[in-house]
C-alpha atoms as a PDB file:
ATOM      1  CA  UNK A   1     -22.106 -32.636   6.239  1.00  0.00           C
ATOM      2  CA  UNK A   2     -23.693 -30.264   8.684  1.00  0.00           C
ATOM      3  CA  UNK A   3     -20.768 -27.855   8.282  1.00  0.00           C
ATOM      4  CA  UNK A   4     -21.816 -27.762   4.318  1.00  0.00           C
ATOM      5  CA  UNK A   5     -24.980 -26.722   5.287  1.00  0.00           C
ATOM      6  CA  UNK A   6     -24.725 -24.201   7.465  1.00  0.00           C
ATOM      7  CA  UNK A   7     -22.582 -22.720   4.648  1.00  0.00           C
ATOM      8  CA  UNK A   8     -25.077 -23.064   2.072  1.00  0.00           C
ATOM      9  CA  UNK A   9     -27.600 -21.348   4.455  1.00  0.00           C
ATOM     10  CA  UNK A  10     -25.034 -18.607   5.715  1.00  0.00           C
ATOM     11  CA  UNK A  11     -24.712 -17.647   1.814  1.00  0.00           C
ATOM     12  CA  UNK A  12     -28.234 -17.684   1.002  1.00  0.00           C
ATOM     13  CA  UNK A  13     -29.080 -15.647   3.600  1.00  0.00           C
ATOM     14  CA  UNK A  14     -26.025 -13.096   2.932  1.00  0.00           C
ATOM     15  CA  UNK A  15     -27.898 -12.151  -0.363  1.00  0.00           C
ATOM     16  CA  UNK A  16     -30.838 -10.889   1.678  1.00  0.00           C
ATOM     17  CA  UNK A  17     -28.456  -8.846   3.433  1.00  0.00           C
ATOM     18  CA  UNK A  18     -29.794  -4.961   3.333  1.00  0.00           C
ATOM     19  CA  UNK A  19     -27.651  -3.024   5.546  1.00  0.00           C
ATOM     20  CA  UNK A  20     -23.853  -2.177   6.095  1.00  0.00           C
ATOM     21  CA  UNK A  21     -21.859  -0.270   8.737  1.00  0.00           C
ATOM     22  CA  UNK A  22     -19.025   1.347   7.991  1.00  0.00           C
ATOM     23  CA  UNK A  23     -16.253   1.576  11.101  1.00  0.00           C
ATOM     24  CA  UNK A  24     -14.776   5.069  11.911  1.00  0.00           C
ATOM     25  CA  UNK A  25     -11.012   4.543  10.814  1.00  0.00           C
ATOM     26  CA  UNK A  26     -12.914   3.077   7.158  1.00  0.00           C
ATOM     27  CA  UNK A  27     -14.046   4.134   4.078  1.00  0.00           C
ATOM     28  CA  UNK A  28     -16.294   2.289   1.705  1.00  0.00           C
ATOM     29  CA  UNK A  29     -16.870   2.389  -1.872  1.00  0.00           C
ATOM     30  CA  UNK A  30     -20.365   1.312  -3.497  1.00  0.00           C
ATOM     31  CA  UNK A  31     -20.674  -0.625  -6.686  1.00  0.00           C
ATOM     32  CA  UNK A  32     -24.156  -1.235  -8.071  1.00  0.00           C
ATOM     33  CA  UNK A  33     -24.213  -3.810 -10.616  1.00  0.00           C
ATOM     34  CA  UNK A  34     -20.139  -3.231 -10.812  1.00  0.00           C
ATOM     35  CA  UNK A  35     -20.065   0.472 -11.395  1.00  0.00           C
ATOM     36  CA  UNK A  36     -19.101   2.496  -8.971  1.00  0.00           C
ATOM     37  CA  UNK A  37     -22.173   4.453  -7.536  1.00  0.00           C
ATOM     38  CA  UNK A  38     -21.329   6.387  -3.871  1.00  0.00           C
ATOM     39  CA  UNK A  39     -19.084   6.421  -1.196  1.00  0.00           C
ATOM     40  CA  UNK A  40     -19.215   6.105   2.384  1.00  0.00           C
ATOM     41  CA  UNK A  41     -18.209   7.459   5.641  1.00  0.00           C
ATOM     42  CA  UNK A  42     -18.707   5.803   8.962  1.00  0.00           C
ATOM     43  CA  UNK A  43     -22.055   4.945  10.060  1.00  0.00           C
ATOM     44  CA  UNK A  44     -24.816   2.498   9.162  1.00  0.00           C
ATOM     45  CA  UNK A  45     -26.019   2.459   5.511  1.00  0.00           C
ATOM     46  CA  UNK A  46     -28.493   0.589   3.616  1.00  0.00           C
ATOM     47  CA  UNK A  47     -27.353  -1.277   0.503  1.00  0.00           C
ATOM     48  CA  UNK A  48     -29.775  -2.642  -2.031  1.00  0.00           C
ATOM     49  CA  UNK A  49     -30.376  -6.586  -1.665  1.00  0.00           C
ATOM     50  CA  UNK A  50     -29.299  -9.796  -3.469  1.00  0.00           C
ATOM     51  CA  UNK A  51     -26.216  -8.401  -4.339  1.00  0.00           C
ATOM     52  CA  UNK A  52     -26.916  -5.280  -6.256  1.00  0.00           C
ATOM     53  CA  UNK A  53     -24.966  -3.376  -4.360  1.00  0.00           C
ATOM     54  CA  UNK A  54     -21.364  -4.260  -2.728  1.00  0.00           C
ATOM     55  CA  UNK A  55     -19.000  -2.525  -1.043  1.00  0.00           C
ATOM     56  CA  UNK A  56     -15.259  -2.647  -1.294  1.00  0.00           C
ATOM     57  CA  UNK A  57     -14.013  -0.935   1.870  1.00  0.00           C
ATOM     58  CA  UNK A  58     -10.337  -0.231   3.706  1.00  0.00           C
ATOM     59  CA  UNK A  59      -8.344   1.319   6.077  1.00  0.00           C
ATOM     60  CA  UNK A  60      -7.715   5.210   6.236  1.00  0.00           C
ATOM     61  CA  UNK A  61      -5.807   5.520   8.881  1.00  0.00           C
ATOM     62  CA  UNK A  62      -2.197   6.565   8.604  1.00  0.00           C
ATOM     63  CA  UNK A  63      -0.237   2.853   8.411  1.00  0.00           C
ATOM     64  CA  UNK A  64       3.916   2.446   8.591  1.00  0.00           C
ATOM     65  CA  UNK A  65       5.237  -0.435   6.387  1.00  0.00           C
ATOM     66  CA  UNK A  66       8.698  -1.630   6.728  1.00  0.00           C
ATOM     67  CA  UNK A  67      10.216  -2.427   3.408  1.00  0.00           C
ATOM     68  CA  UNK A  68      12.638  -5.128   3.155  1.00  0.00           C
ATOM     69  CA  UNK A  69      16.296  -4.516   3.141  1.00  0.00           C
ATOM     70  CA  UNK A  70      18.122  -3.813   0.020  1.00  0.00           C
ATOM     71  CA  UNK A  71      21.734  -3.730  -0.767  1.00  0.00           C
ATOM     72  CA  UNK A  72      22.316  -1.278  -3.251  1.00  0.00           C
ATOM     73  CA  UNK A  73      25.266   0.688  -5.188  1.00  0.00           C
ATOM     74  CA  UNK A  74      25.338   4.620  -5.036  1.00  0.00           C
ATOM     75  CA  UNK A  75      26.088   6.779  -7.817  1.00  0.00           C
ATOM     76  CA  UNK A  76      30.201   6.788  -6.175  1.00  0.00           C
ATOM     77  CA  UNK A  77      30.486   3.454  -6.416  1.00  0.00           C
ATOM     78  CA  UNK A  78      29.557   2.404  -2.350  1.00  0.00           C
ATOM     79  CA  UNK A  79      27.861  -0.358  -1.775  1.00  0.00           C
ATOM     80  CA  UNK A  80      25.284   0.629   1.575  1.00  0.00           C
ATOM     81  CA  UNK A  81      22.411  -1.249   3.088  1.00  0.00           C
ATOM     82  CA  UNK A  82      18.817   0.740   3.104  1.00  0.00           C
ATOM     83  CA  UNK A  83      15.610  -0.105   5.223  1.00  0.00           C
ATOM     84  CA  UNK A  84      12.651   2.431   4.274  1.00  0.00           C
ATOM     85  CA  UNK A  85      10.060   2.597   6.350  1.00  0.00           C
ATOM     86  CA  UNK A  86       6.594   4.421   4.644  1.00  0.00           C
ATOM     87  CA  UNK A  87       4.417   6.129   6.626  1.00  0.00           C
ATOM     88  CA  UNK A  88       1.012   6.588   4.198  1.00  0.00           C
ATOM     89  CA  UNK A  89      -2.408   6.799   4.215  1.00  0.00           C
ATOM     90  CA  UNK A  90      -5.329   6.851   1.703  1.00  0.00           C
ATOM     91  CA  UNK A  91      -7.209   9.598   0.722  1.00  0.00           C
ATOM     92  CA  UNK A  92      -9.512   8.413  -2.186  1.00  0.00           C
ATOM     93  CA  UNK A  93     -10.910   5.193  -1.751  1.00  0.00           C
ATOM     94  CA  UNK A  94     -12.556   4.833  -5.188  1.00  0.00           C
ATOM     95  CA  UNK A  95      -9.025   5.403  -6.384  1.00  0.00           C
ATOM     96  CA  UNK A  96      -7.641   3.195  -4.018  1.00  0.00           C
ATOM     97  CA  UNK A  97     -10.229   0.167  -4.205  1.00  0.00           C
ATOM     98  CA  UNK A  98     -10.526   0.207  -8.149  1.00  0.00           C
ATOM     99  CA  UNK A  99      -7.570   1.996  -9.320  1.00  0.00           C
ATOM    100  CA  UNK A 100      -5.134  -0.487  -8.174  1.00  0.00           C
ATOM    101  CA  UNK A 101      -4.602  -4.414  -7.169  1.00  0.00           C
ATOM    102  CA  UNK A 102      -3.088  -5.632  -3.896  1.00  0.00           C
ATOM    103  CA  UNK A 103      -2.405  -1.809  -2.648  1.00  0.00           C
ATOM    104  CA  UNK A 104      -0.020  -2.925  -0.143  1.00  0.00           C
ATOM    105  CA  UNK A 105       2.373  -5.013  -2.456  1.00  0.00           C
ATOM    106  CA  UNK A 106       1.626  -2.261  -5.499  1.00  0.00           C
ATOM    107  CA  UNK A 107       3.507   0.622  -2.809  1.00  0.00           C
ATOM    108  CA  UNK A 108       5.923  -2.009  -1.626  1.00  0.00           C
ATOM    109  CA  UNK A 109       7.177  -2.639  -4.821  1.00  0.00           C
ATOM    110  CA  UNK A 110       6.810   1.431  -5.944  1.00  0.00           C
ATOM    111  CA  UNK A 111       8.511   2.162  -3.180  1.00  0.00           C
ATOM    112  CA  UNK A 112      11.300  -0.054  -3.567  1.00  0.00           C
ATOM    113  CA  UNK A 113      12.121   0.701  -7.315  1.00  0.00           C
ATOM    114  CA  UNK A 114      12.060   4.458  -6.491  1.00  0.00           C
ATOM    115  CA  UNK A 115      14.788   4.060  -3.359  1.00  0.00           C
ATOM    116  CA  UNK A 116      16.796   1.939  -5.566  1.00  0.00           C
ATOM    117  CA  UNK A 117      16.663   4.445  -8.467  1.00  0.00           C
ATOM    118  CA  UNK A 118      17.576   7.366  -6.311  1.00  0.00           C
ATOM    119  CA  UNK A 119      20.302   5.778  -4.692  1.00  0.00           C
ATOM    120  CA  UNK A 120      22.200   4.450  -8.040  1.00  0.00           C
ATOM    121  CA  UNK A 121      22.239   8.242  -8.647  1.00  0.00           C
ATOM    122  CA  UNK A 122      23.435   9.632  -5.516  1.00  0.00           C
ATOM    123  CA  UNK A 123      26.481   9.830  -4.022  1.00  0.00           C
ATOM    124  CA  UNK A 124      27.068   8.493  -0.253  1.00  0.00           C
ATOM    125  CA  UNK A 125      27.881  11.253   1.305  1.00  0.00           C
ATOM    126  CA  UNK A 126      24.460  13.255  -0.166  1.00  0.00           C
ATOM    127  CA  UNK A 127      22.038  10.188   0.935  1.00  0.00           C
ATOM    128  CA  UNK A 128      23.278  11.013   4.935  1.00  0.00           C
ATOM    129  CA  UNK A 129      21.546  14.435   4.061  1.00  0.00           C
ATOM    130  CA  UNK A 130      17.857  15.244   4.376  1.00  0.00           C
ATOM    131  CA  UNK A 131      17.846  16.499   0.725  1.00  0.00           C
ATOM    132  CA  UNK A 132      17.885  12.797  -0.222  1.00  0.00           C
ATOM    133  CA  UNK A 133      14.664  11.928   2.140  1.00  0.00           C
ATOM    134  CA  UNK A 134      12.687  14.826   0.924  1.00  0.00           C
ATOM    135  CA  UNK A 135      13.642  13.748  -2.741  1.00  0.00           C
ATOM    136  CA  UNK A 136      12.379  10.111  -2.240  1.00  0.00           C
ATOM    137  CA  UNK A 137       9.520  11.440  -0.342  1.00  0.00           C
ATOM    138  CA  UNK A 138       8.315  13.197  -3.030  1.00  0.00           C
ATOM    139  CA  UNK A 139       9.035  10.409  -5.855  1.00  0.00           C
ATOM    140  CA  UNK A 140       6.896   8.092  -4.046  1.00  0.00           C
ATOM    141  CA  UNK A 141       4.700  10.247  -3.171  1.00  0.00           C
ATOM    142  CA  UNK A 142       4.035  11.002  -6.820  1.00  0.00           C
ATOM    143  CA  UNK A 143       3.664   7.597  -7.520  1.00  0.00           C
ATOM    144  CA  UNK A 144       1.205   6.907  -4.806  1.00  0.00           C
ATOM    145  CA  UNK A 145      -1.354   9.936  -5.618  1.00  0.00           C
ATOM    146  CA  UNK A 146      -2.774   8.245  -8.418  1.00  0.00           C
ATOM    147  CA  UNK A 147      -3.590   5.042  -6.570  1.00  0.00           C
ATOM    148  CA  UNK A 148      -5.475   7.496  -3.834  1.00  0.00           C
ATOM    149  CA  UNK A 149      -2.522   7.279  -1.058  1.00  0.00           C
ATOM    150  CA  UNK A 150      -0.782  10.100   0.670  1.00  0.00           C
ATOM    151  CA  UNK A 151       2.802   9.500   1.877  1.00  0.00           C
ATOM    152  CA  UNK A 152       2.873  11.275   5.278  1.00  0.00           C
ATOM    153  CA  UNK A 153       6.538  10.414   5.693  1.00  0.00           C
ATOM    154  CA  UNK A 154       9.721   8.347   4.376  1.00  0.00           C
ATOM    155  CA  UNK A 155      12.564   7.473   7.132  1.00  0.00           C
ATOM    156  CA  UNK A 156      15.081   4.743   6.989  1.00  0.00           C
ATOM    157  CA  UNK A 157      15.519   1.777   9.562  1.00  0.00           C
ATOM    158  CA  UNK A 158      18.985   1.142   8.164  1.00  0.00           C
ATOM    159  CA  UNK A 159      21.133   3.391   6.280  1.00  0.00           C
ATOM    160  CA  UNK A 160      24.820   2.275   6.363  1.00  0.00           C
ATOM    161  CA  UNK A 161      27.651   1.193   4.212  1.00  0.00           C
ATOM    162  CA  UNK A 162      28.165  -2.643   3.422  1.00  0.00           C
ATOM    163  CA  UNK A 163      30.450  -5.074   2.076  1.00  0.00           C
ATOM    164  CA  UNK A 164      29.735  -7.254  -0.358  1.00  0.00           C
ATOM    165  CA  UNK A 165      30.952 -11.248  -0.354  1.00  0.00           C
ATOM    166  CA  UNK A 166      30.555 -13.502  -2.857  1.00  0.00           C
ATOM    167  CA  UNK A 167      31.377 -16.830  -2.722  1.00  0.00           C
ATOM    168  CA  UNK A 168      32.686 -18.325  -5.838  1.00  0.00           C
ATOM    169  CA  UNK A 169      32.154 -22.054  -6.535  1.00  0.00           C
ATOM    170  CA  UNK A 170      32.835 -24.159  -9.583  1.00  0.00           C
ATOM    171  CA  UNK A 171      30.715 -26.652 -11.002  1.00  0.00           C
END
């Protein structure tokens, strides 16, 4: 019961809330009334009350996400194993806060299609090359701009060739 309360008085107090500060590795984005109206840099800002204003802020610091693992076919016919590991960072956080949902999962999954389109049209012996990291690099890279992210760097984890076993059971 008392939990409830403090709740209810923890919310009505947040819409009296006037001020924000803004952390040095973060970026903010202002909506007024659910249009985008400024952004910020780090510091202390004040924000118009009862919920006028709100601010939809993230990370800009440069952040390396492991994909998962994915067994793939190349253009010759191998069968390899790939882990990519991005290396990005946003650069426009009005693109990157309104522009796209879940950014994380959005470049995950960007990511991932682009690898596994480049490497059904490569051959094995051209993805051991640096040609083939620069040419992913760029794909994503592509794909990322318009969301307000910067790829600083692509590198794989795991780049080898695999076997594939399948089990066959009947029914």
């Amino acid at each position: 019961m008392l939990d409830r309360l403090f709740d209810f008085i923890s919310s009505f107090l947040y819409l009296f809330k006037f001020w924000l500060v803004i952390d040095e590795y973060e970026r903010a984005i202002i909506l007024r009334l659910g249009k985008k109206h400024r952004e910020l840099h780090a510091g202390f800002h004040w924000l118009l009350p009862f919920k006028l204003e709100v601010a939809a802020r993230d990370n800009v610091v440069p952040i390396a996400t492991r994909l998962k693992e994915q067994s793939l076919t190349t253009n010759d016919g191998k069968d390899v194993v790939l882990t990519p590991i991005v290396e990005w960072r946003i650069v426009e956080i009005s693109l990157a806060c309104l522009e796209v949902e879940d950014l994380d999962k959005s470049l995950d999954a960007a990511a991932s299609g682009v690898v596994g389109d480049a490497v059904s049209s490569w051959d094995w012996a051209d993805i051991q090359t640096g040609d083939f990291i620069e040419y992913v690099t760029d794909q994503i890279r592509e794909k990322a701009i318009t969301w307000g992210v910067y790829i600083v760097s692509v590198t794989f984890a795991d780049c080898c060739p695999a076997r594939s076993y399948r089990l066959w059971t009947s029914t």
